[in-house]
Protein backbone atom coordinates (compact mmCIF):
# COMPACT_ATOMS: atom_id res chain seq x y z
CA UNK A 1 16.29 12.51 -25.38
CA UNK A 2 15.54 9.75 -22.89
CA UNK A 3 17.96 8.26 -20.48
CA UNK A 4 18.41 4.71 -20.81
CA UNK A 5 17.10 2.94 -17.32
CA UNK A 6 19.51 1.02 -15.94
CA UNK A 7 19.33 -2.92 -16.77
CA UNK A 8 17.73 -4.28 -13.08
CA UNK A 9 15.17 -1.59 -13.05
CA UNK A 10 14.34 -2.09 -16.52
CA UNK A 11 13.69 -5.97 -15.32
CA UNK A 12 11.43 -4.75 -12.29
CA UNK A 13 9.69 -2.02 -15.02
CA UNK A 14 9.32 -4.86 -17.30
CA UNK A 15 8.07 -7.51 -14.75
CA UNK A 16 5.62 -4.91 -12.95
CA UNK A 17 4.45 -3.97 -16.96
CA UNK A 18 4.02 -7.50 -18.28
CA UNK A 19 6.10 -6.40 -20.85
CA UNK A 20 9.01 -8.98 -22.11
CA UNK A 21 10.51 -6.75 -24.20
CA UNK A 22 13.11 -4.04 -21.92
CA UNK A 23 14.24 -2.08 -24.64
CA UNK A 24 10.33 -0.84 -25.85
CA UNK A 25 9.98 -0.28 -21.86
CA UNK A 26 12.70 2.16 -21.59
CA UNK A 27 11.82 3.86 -24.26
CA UNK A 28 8.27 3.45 -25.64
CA UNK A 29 6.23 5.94 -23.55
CA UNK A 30 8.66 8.55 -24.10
CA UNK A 31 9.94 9.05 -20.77
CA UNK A 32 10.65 7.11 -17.51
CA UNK A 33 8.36 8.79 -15.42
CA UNK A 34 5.20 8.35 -18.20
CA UNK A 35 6.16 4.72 -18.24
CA UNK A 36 6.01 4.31 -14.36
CA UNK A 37 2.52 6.69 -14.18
CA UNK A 38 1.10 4.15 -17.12
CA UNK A 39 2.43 1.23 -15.15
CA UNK A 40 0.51 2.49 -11.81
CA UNK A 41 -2.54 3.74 -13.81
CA UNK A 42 -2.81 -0.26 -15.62
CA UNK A 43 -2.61 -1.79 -12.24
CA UNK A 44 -4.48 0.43 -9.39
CA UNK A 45 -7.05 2.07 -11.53
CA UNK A 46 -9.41 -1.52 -11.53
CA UNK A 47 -8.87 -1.65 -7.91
CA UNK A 48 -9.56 1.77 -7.46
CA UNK A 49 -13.24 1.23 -9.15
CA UNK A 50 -13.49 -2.30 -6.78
CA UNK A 51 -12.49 -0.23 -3.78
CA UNK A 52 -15.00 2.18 -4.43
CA UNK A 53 -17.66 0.07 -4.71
CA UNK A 54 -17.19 -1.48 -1.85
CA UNK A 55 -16.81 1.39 0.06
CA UNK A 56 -20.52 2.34 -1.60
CA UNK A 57 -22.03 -1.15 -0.50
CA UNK A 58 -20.70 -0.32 3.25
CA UNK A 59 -22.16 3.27 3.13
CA UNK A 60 -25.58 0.57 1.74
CA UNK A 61 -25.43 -1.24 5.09
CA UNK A 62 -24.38 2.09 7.05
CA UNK A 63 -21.01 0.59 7.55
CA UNK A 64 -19.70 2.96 5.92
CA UNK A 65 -16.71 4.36 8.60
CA UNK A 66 -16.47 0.94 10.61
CA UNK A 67 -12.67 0.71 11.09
CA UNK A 68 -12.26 -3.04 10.35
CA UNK A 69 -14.21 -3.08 7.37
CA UNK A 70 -12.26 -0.48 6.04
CA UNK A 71 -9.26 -2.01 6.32
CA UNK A 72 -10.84 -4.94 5.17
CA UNK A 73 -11.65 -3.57 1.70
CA UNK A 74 -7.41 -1.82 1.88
CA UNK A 75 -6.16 -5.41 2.52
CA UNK A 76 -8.28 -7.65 0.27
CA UNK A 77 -7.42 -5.25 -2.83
CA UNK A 78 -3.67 -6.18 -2.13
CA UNK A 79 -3.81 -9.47 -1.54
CA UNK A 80 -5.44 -10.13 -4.51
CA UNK A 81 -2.14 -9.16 -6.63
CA UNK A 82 -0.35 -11.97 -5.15
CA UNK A 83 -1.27 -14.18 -7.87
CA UNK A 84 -0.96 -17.74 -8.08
CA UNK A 85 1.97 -20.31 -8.02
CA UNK A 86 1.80 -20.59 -11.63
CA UNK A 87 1.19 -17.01 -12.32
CA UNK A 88 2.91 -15.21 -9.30
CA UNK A 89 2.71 -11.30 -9.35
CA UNK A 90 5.41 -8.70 -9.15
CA UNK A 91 3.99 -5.30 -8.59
CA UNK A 92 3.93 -5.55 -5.05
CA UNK A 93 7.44 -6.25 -5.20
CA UNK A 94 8.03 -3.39 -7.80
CA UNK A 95 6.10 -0.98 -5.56
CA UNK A 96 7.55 -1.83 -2.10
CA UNK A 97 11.14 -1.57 -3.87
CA UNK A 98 10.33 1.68 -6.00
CA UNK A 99 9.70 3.39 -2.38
CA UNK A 100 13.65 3.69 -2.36
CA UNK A 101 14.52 4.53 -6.04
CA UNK A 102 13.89 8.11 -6.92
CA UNK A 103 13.31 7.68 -10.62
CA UNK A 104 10.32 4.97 -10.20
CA UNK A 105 8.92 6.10 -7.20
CA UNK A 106 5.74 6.62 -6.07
CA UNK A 107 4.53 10.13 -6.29
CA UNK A 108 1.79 11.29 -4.66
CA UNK A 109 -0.95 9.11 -6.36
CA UNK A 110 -3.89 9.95 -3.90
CA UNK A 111 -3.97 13.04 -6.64
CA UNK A 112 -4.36 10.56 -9.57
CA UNK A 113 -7.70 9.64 -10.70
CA UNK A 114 -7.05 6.11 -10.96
CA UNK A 115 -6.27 6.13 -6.66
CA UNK A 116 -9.67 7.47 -5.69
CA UNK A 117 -10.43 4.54 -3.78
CA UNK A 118 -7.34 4.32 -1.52
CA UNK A 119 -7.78 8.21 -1.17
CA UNK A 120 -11.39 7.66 0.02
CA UNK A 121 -10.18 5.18 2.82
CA UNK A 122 -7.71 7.06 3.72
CA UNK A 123 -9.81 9.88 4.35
CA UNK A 124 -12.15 7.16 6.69
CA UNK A 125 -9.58 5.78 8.40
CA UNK A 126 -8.49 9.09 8.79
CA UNK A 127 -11.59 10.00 10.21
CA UNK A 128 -11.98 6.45 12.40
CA UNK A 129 -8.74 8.51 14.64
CA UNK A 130 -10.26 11.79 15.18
CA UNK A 131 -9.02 11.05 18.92
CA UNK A 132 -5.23 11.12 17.67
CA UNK A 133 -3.05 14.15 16.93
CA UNK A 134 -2.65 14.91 13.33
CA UNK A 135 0.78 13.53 13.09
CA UNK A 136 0.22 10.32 14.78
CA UNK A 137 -2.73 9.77 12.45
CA UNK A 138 -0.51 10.43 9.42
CA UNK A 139 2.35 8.26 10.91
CA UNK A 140 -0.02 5.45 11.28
CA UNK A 141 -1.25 5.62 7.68
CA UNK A 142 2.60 5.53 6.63
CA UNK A 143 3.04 2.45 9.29
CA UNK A 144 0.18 0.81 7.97
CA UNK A 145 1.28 0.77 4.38
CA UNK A 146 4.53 -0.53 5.11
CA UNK A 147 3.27 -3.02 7.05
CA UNK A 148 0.64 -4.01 3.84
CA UNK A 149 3.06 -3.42 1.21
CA UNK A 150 6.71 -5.43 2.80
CA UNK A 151 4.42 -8.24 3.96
CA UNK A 152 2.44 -8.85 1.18
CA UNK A 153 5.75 -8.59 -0.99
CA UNK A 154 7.77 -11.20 0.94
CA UNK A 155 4.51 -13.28 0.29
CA UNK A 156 4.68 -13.19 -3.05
CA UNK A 157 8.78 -13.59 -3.33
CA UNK A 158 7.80 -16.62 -1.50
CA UNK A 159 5.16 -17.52 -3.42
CA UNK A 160 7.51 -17.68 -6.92
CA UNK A 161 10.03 -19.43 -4.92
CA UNK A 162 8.03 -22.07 -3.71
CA UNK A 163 4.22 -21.97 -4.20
CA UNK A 164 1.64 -22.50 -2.15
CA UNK A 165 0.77 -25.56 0.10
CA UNK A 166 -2.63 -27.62 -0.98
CA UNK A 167 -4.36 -25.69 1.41
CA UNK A 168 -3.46 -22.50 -0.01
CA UNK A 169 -6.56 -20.44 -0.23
CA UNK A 170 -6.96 -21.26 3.67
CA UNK A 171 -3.35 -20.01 3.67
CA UNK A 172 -4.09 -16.80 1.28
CA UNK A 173 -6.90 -16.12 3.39
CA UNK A 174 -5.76 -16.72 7.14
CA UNK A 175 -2.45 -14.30 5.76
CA UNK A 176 -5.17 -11.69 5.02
CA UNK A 177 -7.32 -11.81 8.17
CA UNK A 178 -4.00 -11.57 10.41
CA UNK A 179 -2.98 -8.45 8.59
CA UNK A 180 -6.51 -6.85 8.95
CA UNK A 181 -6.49 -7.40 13.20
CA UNK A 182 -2.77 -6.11 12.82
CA UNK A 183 -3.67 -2.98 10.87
CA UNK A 184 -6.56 -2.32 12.97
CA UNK A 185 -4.25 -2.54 16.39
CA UNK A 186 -1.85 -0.37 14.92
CA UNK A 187 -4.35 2.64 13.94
CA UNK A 188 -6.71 2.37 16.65
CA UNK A 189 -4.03 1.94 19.55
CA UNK A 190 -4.21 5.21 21.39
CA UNK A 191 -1.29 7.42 21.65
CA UNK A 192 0.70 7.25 25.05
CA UNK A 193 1.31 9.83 27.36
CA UNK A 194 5.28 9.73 26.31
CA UNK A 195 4.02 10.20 22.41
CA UNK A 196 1.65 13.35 23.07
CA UNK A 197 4.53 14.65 25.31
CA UNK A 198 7.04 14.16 22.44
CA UNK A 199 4.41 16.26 19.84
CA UNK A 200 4.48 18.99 22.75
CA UNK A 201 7.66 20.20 21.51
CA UNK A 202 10.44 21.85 23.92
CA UNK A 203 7.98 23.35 26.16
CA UNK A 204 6.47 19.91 27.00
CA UNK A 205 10.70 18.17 27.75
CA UNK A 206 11.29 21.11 29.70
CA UNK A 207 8.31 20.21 31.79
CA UNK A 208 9.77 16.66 32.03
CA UNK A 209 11.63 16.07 35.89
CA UNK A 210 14.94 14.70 35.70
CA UNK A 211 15.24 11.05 36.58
């Protein structure tokens, strides 16, 4: 038997599934998690297919593990769920507050089909810090989601709340290009002497001199 989901996260289920009715979303797809896989698969698999061929016309121009337009393609495919003021979106807002409730989490979806395009620039922006450790270059993929995914989520809050100015494709846009330069700071800012000390581990502190 299915457990009833509890009445705001049936709202955010039913919101993020374009589904009015909350009753048929708790229980039509037999089970919470089947719902919130179905949910993911509807939205990301389209951009998954965009994101891939994008990433094929880079590899066309041999562009294919430039940082920036990497993160390009990443950004673009979110920004593009914002919606409008007439239509605004709510699966960024479903996914960035899933990330703290267990039961509609996230999973790991670079194993899903429908997320082979964000697990193919991962693995290139992955690649783009081969001069980082191996945990900094997973922290920074963490960082750089939760950078994409609050900001873009307070966007479209606002964007419900009040809409968008006349100029709001200049707006839309100039939002997007200031997250690219910020994403591409954040992964390709070298690690500091402190950090690499840090991933040392106790041999490296004992090493440090007192102050």
């Amino acid at each position: 038997m299915v457990t009833p989901v509890g009445t705001s996260k049936r709202l955010r289920i039913a919101a993020a599934a374009e589904q009015r009715n909350t009753s048929a979303v708790a229980y039509h797809f037999g089970t919470k998690r089947a719902l919130i896989d179905a949910i993911y698969a509807h939205r990301l698999a389209p951009a998954s297919e965009e994101q891939l061929l994008l990433l094929a016309g880079l590899d066309e121009q041999e562009r294919g593990h430039d940082l920036r337009s990497l993160v390009a393609i990443l950004v673009h495919s979110m920004t593009g769920r914002l919606g409008t003021p007439e239509e605004p979106g709510w699966f960024l807002r479903f996914v960035a507050n899933a990330l703290y409730v267990h039961e509609i989490a996230p999973f790991d979806l670079t194993a899903q089909e429908w997320t082979r395009g964000v697990h193919a620039l991962r693995s290139r922006i992955d690649a783009c810090m081969a001069d980082l450790p191996a945990e900094v270059r997973a922290q920074r993929w963490d960082f750089l989601i939760g950078l994409l995914l609050h900001t873009l989520a307070q966007q479209e809050h606002l964007l419900q709340l009040h809409g968008e100015a006349p100029s709001g494709l200049a707006t839309r846009d100039l939002l997007a290009a200031g997250l690219v330069d910020s994403a591409v700071a954040l992964l390709s800012a070298p690690a500091s002497p402190a950090t690499r000390h840090l991933l040392a581990g106790p041999a490296g502190t004992a090493a440090t001199p007192s102050s």
